[in-house]
Protein backbone atom coordinates (compact mmCIF):
# COMPACT_ATOMS: atom_id res chain seq x y z
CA UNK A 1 -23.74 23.43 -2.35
CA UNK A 2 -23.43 19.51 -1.68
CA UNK A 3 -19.78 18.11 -2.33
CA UNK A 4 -19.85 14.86 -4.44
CA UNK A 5 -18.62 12.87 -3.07
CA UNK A 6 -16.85 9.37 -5.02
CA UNK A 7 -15.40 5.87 -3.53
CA UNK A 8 -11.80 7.34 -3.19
CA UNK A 9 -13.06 9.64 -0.11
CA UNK A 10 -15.03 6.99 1.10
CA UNK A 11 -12.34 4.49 1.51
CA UNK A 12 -10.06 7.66 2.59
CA UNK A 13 -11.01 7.20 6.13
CA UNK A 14 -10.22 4.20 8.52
CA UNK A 15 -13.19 4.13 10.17
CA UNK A 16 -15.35 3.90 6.84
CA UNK A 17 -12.97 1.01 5.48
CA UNK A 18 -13.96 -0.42 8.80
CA UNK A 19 -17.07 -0.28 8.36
CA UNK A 20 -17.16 -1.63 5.06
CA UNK A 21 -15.03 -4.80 6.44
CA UNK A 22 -17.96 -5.24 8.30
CA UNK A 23 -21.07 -5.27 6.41
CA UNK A 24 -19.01 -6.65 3.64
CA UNK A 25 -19.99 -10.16 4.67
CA UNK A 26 -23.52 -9.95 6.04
CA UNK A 27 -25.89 -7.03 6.67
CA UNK A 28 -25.74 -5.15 10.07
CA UNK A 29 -27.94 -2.95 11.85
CA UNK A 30 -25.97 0.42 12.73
CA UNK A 31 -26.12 0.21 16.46
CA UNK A 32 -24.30 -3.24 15.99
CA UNK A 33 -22.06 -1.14 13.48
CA UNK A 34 -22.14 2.21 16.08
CA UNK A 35 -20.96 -0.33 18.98
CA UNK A 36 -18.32 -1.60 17.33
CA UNK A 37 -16.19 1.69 17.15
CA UNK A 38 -15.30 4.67 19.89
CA UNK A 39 -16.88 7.71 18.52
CA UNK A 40 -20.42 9.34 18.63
CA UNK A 41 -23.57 7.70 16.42
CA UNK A 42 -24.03 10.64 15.30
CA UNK A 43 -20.10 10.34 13.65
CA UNK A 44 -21.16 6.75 12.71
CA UNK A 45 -24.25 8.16 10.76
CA UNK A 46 -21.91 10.58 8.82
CA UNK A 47 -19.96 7.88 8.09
CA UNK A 48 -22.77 5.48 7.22
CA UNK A 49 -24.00 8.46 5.01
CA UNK A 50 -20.60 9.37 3.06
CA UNK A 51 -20.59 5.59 2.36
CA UNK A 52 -24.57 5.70 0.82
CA UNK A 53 -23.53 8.70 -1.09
CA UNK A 54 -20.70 6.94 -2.73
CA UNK A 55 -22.84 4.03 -3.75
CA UNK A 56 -20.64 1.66 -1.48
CA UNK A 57 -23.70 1.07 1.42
CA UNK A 58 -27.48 0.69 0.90
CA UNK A 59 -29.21 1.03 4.20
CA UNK A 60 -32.99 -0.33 4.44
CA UNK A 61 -35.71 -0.47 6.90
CA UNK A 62 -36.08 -4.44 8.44
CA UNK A 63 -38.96 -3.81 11.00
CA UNK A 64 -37.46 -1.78 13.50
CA UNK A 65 -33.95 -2.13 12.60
CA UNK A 66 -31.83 -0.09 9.72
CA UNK A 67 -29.77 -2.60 8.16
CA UNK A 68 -26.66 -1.77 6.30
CA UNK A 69 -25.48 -3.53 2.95
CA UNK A 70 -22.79 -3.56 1.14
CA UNK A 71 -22.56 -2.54 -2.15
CA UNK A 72 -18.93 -3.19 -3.11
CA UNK A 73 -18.96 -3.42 -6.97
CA UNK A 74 -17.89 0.41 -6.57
CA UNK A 75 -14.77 -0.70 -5.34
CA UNK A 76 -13.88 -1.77 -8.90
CA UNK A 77 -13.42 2.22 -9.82
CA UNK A 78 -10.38 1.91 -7.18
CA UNK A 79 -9.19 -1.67 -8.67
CA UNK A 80 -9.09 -0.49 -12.02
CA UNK A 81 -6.94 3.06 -10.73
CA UNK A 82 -4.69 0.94 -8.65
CA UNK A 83 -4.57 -1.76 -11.21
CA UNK A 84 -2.57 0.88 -13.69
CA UNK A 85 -0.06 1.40 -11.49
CA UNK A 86 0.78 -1.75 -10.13
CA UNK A 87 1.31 -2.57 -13.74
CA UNK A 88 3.53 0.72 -14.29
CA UNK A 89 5.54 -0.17 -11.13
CA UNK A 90 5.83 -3.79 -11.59
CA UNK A 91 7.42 -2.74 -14.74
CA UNK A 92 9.71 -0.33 -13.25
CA UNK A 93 10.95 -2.60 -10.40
CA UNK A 94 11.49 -5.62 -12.97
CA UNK A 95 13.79 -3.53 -14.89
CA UNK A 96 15.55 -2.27 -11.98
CA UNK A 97 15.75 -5.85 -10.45
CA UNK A 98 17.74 -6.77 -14.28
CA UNK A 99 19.72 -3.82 -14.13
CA UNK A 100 21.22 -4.92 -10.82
CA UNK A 101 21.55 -8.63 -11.63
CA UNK A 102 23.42 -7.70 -14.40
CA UNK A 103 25.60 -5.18 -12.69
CA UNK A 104 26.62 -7.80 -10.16
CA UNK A 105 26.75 -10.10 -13.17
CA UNK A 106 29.66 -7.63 -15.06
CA UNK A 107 31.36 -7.37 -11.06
CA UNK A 108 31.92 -10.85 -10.38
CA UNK A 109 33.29 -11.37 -14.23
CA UNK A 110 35.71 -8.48 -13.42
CA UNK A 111 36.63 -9.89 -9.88
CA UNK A 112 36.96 -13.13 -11.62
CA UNK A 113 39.35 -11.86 -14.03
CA UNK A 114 41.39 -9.48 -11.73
CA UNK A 115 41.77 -12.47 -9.29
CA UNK A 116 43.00 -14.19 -12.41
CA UNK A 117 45.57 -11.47 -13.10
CA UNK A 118 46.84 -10.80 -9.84
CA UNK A 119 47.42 -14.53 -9.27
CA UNK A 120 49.42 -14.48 -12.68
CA UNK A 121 51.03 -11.33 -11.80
CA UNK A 122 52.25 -12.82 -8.22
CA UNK A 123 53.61 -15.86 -10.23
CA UNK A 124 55.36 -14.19 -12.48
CA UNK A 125 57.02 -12.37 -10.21
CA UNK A 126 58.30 -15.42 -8.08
């Protein structure tokens, strides 16, 4: 049975987000892409494969090379996913970040008015 395989576990893995860096701004041949990292081809062509799978890499033929392209309007599947909650949390943290400012809002107006009192209290003691 073949896993399917989708752009979250292709961008799971260092190496492939790496790789995608790369080829992200022009085409490269995978030796050039193989060199570039310290682990077998043969590792390389897994990852060059996981990425093909997931629709982020086309690799073609050029003469005698295998040239690797980037695909990258996949990456709009993890955009959209992270793009929910960043909203969510932005949310969140706003509410938090008023819940504070008003909290120190409410304890400087009761410092404010217990310096007040003790300052009357000490003068009408006197």
């Amino acid at each position: 049975m073949e896993a399917r395989r989708d752009v979250f576990q292709a961008i799971a893995d260092p190496t492939r987000r790496a790789i995608i860096g790369m080829v992200a701004r022009q085409p490269v041949n995978v030796n050039t892409i193989a060199e570039q990292f310290d682990v077998s081809r043969q590792a390389i062509s897994l990852h060059l494969k996981v990425l093909s799978e997931c629709g982020l890499l086309n690799i073609r033929q050029a003469g005698r090379e295998r040239l690797c392209e980037a695909k990258l309007e996949k990456l709009n599947e993890v955009n959209e996913w992270v793009r929910q909650y960043h909203k969510l949390w932005t949310g969140r943290l706003n509410a938090l970040k008023n819940f504070v400012e008003q909290e120190e809002l409410q304890a400087q107006s009761a410092g404010t008015v217990n310096k007040k009192t003790k300052k009357h209290i000490r003068r009408s003691k006197k």
